[in-house]
Protein backbone atom coordinates (compact mmCIF):
# COMPACT_ATOMS: atom_id res chain seq x y z
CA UNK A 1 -17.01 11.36 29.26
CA UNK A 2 -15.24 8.20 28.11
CA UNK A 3 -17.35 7.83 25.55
CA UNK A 4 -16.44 11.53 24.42
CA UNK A 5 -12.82 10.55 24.74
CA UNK A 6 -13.18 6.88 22.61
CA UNK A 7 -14.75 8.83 19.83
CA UNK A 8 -11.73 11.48 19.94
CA UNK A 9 -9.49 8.49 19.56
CA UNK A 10 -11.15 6.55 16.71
CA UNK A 11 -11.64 10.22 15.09
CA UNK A 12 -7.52 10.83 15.46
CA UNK A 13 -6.89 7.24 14.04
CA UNK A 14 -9.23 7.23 11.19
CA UNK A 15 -7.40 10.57 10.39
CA UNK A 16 -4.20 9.29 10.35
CA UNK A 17 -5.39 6.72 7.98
CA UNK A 18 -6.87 9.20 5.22
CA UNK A 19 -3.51 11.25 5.70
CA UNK A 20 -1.46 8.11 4.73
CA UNK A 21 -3.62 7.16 2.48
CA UNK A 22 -4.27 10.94 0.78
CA UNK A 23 -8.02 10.58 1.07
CA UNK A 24 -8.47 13.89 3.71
CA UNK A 25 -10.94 15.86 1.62
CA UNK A 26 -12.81 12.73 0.33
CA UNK A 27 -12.99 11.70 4.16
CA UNK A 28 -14.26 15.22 5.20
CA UNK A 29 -17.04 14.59 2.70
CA UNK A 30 -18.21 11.17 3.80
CA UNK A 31 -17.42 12.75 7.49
CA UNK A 32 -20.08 15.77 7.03
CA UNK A 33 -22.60 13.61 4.84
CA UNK A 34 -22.71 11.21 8.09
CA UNK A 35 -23.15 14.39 10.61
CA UNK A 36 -25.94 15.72 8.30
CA UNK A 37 -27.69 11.90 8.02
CA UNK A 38 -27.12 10.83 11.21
CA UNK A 39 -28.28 14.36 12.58
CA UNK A 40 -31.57 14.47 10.39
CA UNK A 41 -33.09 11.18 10.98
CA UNK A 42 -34.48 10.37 14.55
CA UNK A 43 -35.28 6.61 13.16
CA UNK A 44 -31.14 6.29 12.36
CA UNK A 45 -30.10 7.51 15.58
CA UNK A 46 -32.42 5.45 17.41
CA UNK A 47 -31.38 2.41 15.65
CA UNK A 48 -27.91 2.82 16.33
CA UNK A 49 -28.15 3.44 19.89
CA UNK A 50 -30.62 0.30 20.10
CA UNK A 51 -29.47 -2.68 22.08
CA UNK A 52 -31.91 -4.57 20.28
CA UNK A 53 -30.70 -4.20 16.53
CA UNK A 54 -27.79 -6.80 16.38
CA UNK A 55 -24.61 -5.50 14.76
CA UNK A 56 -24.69 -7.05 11.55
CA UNK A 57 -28.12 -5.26 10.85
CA UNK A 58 -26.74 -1.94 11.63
CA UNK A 59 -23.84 -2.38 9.09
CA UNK A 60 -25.81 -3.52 6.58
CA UNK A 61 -27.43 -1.15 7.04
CA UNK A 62 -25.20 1.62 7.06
CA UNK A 63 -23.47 0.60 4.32
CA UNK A 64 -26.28 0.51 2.67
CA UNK A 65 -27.02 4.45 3.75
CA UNK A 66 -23.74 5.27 3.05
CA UNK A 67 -22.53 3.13 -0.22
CA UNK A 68 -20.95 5.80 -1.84
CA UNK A 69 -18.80 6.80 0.77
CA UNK A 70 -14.88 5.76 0.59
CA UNK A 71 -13.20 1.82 1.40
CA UNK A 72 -11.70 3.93 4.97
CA UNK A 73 -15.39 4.98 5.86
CA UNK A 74 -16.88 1.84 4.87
CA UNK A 75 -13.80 0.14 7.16
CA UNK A 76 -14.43 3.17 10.17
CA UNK A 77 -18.07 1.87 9.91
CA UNK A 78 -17.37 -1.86 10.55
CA UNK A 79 -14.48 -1.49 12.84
CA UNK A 80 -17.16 0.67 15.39
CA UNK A 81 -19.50 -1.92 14.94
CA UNK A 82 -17.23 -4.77 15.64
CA UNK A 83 -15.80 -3.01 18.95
CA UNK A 84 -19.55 -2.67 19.49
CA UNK A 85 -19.24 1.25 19.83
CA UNK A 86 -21.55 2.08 16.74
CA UNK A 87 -23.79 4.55 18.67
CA UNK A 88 -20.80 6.57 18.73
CA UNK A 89 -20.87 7.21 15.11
CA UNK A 90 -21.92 10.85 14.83
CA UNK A 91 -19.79 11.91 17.30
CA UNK A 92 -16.82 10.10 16.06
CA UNK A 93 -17.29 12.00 12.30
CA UNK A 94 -17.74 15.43 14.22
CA UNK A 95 -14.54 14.97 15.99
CA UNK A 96 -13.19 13.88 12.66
CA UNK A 97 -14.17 17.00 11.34
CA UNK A 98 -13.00 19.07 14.13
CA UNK A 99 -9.53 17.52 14.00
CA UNK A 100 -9.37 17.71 10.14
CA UNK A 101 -10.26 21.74 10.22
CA UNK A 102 -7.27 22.08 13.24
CA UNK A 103 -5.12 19.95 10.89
CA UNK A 104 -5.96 22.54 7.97
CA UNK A 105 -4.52 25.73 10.20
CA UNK A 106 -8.78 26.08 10.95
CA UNK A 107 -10.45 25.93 14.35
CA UNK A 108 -14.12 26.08 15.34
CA UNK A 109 -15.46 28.78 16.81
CA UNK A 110 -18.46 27.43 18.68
CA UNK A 111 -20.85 30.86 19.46
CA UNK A 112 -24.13 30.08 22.14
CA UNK A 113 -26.62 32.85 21.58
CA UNK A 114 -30.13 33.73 22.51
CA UNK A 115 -31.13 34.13 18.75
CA UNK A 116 -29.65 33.34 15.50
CA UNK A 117 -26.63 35.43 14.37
CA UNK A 118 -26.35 38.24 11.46
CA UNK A 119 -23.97 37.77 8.87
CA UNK A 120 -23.19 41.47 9.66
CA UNK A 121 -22.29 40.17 13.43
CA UNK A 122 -20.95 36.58 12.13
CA UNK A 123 -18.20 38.80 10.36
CA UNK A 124 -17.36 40.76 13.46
CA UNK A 125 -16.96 37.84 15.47
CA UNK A 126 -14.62 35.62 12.62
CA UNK A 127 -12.64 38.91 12.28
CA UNK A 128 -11.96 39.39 16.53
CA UNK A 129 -11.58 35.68 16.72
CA UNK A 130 -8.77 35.50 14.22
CA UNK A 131 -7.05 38.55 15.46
CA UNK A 132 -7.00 37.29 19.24
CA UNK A 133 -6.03 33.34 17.89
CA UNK A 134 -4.04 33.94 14.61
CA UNK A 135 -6.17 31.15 13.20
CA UNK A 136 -8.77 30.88 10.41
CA UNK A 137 -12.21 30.00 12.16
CA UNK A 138 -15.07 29.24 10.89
CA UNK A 139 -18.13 29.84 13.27
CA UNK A 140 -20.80 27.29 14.92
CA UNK A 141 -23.67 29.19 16.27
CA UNK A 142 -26.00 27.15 19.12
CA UNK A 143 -28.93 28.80 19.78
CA UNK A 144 -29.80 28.60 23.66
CA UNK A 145 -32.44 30.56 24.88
CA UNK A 146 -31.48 29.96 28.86
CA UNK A 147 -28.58 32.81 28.55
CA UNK A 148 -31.04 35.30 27.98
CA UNK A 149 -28.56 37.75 25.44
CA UNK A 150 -25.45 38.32 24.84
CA UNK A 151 -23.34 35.40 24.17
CA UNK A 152 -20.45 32.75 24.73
CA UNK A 153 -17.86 32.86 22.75
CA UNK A 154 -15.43 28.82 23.04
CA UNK A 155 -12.38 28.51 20.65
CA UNK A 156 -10.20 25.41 21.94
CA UNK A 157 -9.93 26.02 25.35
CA UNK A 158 -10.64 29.97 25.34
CA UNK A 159 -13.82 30.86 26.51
CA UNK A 160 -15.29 33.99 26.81
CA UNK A 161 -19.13 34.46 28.64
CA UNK A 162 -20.68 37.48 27.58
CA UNK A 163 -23.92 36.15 28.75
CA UNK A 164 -26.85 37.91 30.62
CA UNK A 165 -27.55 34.79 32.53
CA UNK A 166 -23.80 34.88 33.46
CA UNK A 167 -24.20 38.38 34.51
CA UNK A 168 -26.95 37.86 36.93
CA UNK A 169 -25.60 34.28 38.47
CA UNK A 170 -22.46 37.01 39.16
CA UNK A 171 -24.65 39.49 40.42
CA UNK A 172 -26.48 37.21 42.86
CA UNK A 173 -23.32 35.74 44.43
CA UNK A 174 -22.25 39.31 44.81
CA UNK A 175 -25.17 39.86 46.54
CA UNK A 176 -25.15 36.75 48.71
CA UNK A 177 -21.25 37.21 49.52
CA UNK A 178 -22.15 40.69 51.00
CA UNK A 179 -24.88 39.48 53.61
């Protein structure tokens, strides 16, 4: 959980950096090219979280990995790996992310579901979301077989659980409150 909560703070300070400095939509760039790298490559994130690597060899080569990016990346990149909080990379640019779409009048709307959604049923869902919120969302589907069907519906700190497997655990402490 701290870690969770150190990533929310270097996400909220390297955001208030590209704010001052008017790089936002550069930032979300370099932000969402890390996610997708870091997210793609087993070999990266092992690296990263290895206590073995030394520090110097992880900026390297991350710099290397991400040359193109902006000087406020490049400086995000070495100031994790100086406080020796690296691993935390990935989820530092998704919080960036998440805190850059809020900034922009956007939330997330994260939707866990059995199988994959429709567009048909992705529309729905953006359409009841922003009439309930008054916010643009844009939609994060997690597939997670364990609910069975239906689906869970989190926006900030709404959630709604629409789930079968949330329907039964009800059901069975109906049933085990009535013996």
């Amino acid at each position: 959980m701290s870690d969770s909560r150190a990533a929310l703070r270097y996400a909220k300070a390297i955001l208030d950096l590209a704010v001052e400095k008017k790089v936002i939509d550069a930032l979300e760039s370099d932000m969402q090219n890390i996610v997708g790298t870091i997210s793609g490559s087993v070999e990266l994130r092992d690296m990263l979280a290895s206590p073995v690597v030394k520090g110097a060899a992880k900026k390297e080569a991350l710099l290397a990995i991400f040359k193109d990016s902006y000087k406020v990346t490049e400086g995000a990149i070495s100031m994790l790996v100086d406080n020796k909080r690296i691993a935390m990379l990935n989820e530092v640019a998704s919080k960036y992310l998440i805190l850059n779409e809020k900034l922009k009048g956007k939330d997330i709307a994260h939707v866990t579901t059995a199988v994959p959604l429709t567009a048909d049923l992705e529309k729905k869902i953006l359409a009841k979301v922003a009439e309930m919120t008054g916010k643009q969302v844009s939609i994060e589907n997690k597939i997670d077989e364990s609910i069975i069907g239906g689906f869970v519906l989190r926006v900030g700190d709404l959630q709604y659980d629409a789930s079968i497997a949330n329907k039964l655990s009800s059901l069975k402490r109906e049933f085990t409150n009535s013996l």
